[in-house]
Protein backbone atom coordinates (compact mmCIF):
# COMPACT_ATOMS: atom_id res chain seq x y z
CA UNK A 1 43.12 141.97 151.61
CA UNK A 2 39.46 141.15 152.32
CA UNK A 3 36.84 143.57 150.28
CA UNK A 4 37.42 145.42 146.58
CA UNK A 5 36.72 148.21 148.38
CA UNK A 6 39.48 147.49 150.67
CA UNK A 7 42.38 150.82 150.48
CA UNK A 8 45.15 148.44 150.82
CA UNK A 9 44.14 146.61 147.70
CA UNK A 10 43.54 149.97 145.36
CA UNK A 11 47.07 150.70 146.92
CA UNK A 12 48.56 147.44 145.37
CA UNK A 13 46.71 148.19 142.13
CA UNK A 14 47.76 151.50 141.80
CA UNK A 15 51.18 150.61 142.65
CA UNK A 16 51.78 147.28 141.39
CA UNK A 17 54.89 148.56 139.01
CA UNK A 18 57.08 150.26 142.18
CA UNK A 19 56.26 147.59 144.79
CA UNK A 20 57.47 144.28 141.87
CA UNK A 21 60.23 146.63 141.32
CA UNK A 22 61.08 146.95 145.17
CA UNK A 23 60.67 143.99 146.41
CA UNK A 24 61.03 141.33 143.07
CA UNK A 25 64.66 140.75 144.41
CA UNK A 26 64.63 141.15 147.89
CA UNK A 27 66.72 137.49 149.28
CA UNK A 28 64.73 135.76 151.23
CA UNK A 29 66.44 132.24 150.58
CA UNK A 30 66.94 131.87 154.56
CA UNK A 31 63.47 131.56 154.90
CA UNK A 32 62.37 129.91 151.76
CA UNK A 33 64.90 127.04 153.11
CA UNK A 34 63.65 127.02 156.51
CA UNK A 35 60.01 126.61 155.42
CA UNK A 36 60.53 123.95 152.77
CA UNK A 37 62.58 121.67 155.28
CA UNK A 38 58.94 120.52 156.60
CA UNK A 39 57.46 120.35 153.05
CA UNK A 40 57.51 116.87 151.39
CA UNK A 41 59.85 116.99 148.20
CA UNK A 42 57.56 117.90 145.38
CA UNK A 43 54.59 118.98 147.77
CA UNK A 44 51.82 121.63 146.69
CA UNK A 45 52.31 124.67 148.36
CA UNK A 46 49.93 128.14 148.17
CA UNK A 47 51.64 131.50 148.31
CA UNK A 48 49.40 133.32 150.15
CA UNK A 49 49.48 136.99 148.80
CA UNK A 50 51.93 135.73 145.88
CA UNK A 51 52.83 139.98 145.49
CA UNK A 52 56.11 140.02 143.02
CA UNK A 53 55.85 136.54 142.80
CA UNK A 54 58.83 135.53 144.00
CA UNK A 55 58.60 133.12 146.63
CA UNK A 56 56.43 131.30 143.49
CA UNK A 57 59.56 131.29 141.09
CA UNK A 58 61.66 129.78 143.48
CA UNK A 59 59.66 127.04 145.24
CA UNK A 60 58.57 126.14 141.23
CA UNK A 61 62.12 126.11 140.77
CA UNK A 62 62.97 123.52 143.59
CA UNK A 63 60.44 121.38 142.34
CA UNK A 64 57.14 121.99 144.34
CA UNK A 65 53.63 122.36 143.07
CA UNK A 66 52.66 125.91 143.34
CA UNK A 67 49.33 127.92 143.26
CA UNK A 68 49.73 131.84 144.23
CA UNK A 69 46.62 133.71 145.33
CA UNK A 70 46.86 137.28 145.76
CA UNK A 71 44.11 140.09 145.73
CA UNK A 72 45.16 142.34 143.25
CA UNK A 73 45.29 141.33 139.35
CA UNK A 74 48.21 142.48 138.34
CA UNK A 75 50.52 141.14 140.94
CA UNK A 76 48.69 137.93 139.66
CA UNK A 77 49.73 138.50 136.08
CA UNK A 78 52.72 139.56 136.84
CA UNK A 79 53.35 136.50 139.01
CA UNK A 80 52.37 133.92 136.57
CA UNK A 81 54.12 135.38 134.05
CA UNK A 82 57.41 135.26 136.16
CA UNK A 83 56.71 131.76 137.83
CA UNK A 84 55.08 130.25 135.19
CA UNK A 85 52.62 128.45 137.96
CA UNK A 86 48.80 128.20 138.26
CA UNK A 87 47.49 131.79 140.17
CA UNK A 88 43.72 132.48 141.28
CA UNK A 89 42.87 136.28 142.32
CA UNK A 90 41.09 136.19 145.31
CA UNK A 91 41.19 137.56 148.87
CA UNK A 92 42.45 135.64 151.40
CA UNK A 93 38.31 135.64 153.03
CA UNK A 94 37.89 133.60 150.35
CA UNK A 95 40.03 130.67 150.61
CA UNK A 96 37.88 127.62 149.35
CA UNK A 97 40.05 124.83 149.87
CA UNK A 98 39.94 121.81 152.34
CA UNK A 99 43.54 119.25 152.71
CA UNK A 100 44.43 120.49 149.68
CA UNK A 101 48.17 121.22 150.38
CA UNK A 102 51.43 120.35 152.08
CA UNK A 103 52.18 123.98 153.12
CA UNK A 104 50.90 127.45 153.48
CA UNK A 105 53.33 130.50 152.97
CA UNK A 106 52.30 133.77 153.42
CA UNK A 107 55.36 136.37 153.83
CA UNK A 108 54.34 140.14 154.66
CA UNK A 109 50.66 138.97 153.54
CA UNK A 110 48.61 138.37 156.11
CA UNK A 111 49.82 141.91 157.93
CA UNK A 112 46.85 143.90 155.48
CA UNK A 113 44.05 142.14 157.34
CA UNK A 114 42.63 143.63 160.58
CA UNK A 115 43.30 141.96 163.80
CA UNK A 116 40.04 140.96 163.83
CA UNK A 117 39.73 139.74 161.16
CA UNK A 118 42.78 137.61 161.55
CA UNK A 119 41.63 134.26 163.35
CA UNK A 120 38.91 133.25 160.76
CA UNK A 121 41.50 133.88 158.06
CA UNK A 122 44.04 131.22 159.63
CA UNK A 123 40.97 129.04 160.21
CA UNK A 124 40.86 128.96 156.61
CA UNK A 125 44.45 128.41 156.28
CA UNK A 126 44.41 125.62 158.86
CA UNK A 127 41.28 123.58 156.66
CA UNK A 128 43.25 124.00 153.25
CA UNK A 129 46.27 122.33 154.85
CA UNK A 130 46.60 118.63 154.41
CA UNK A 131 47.39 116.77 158.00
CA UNK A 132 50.82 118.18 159.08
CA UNK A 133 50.69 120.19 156.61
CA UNK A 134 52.97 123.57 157.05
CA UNK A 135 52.49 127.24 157.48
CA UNK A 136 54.71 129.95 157.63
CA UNK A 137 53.86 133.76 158.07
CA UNK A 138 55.71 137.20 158.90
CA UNK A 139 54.54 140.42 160.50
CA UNK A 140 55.90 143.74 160.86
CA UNK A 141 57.04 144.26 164.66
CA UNK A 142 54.71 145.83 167.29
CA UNK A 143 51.53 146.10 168.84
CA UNK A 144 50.12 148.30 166.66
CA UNK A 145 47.03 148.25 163.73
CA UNK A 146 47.17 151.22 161.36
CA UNK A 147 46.83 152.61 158.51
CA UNK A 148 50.17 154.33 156.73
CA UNK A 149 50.15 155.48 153.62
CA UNK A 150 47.07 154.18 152.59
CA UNK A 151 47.45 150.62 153.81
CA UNK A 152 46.63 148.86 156.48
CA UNK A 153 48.68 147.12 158.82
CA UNK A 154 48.66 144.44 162.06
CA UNK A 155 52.04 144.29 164.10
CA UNK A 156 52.68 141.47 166.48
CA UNK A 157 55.17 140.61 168.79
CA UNK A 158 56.11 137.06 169.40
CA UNK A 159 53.46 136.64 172.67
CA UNK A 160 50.72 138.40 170.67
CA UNK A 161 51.26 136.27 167.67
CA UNK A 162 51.07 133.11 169.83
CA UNK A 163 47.92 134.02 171.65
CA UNK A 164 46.71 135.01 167.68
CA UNK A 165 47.52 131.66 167.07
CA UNK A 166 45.91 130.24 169.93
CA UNK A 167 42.50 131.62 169.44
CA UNK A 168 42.43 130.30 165.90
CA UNK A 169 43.50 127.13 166.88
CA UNK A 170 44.74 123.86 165.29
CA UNK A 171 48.31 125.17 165.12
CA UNK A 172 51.30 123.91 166.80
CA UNK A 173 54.65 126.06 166.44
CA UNK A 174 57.58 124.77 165.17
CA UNK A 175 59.77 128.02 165.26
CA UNK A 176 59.00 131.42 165.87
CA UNK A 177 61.42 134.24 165.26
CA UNK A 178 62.41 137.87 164.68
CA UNK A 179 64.87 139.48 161.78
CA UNK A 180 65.90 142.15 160.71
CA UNK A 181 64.52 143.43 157.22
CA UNK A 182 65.48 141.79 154.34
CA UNK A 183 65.96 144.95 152.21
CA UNK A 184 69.26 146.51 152.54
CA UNK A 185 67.36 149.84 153.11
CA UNK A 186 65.45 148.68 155.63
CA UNK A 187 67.60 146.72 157.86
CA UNK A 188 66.57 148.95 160.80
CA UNK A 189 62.98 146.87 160.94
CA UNK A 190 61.91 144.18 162.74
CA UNK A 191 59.86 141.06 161.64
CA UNK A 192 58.69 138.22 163.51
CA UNK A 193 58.27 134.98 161.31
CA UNK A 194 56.43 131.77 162.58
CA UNK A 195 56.55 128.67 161.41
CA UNK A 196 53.55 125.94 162.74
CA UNK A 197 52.15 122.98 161.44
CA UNK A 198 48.55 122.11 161.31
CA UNK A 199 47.86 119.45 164.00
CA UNK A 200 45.89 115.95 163.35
């Protein structure tokens, strides 16, 4: 979510209540587990677009440092009230932080930025990572940037994620993969999750 101005964000903050209540309990242990396997016991790690906060709660469960960032206030409140962790709102443009942690995760985040907008953003990502340091991210599958329902959104396949991450740079993939939605109602759509650390 880069500008105030930005539709997706005024979606979020219009509809803060429906989407925590949506998505607060959707199980995405699988992937939690997966990520954290690279992350040093007790590591920092930034949820990148934090939403209902739940990736937060668990990682500050299993014993890791959290910070969530997300653009819209009240899935920040909501989020620290939940997690219990440190939260900054702020869009993802505005990441400020250099070696500063020991992984990145940013599930179904990233997707509201433009495609073009996409490479500077995981530049940023890359320089707040600490050396090895590990980032995971998701995207709806496709090809396609559009707006639905007010929101925007960037679909990548597994090649056009890889050349995404190859014109940012300082990435090297660990996994890349597709699923199936994790909400039961939505097990008919397709994500395609990556998992890369930041090289030395």
């Amino acid at each position: 979510m880069m500008a105030p101005e930005n539709g997706t964000l005024r979606w979020y903050q219009e509809n803060a209540e429906e989407f925590i209540s949506r998505t607060g309990n959707v199980d995405m242990t699988a992937h939690y587990r997966a990520f954290l396997s690279h992350v040093s016991p007790g590591g920092r790690i930034l949820d990148l677009g934090c939403g209902a906060g739940s990736a937060s709660l668990y990682f500050t469960q299993t014993g890791y440092q959290v910070l969530a960032v997300d653009g819209c206030r009240e899935l920040c409140e909501h989020t620290r009230r939940r997690a219990g962790c440190p939260v900054r709102c702020m869009r993802f443009d505005e990441l400020d932080y250099t070696g500063a942690f020991d992984g990145v995760w940013a599930c179904a985040s990233l997707l509201h930025l433009r495609k073009a907008e996409l490479p500077q953003v995981l530049r940023l990502i890359r320089k707040a990572l600490k050396k090895n340091g590990v980032f995971y991210a998701s995207f709806k599958y496709g090809e396609a940037e559009r707006d639905h329902n007010g929101r925007v959104f960037s679909d990548f396949t597994e090649d056009s994620l890889l050349a995404l991450l190859d014109e940012a740079g300082g990435f090297q993939v660990i996994d890349l993969w597709t699923t199936s939605d994790a909400r039961p109602d939505r097990t008919d759509e397709r994500w395609v999750n990556v998992l890369c650390r930041a090289n030395s």
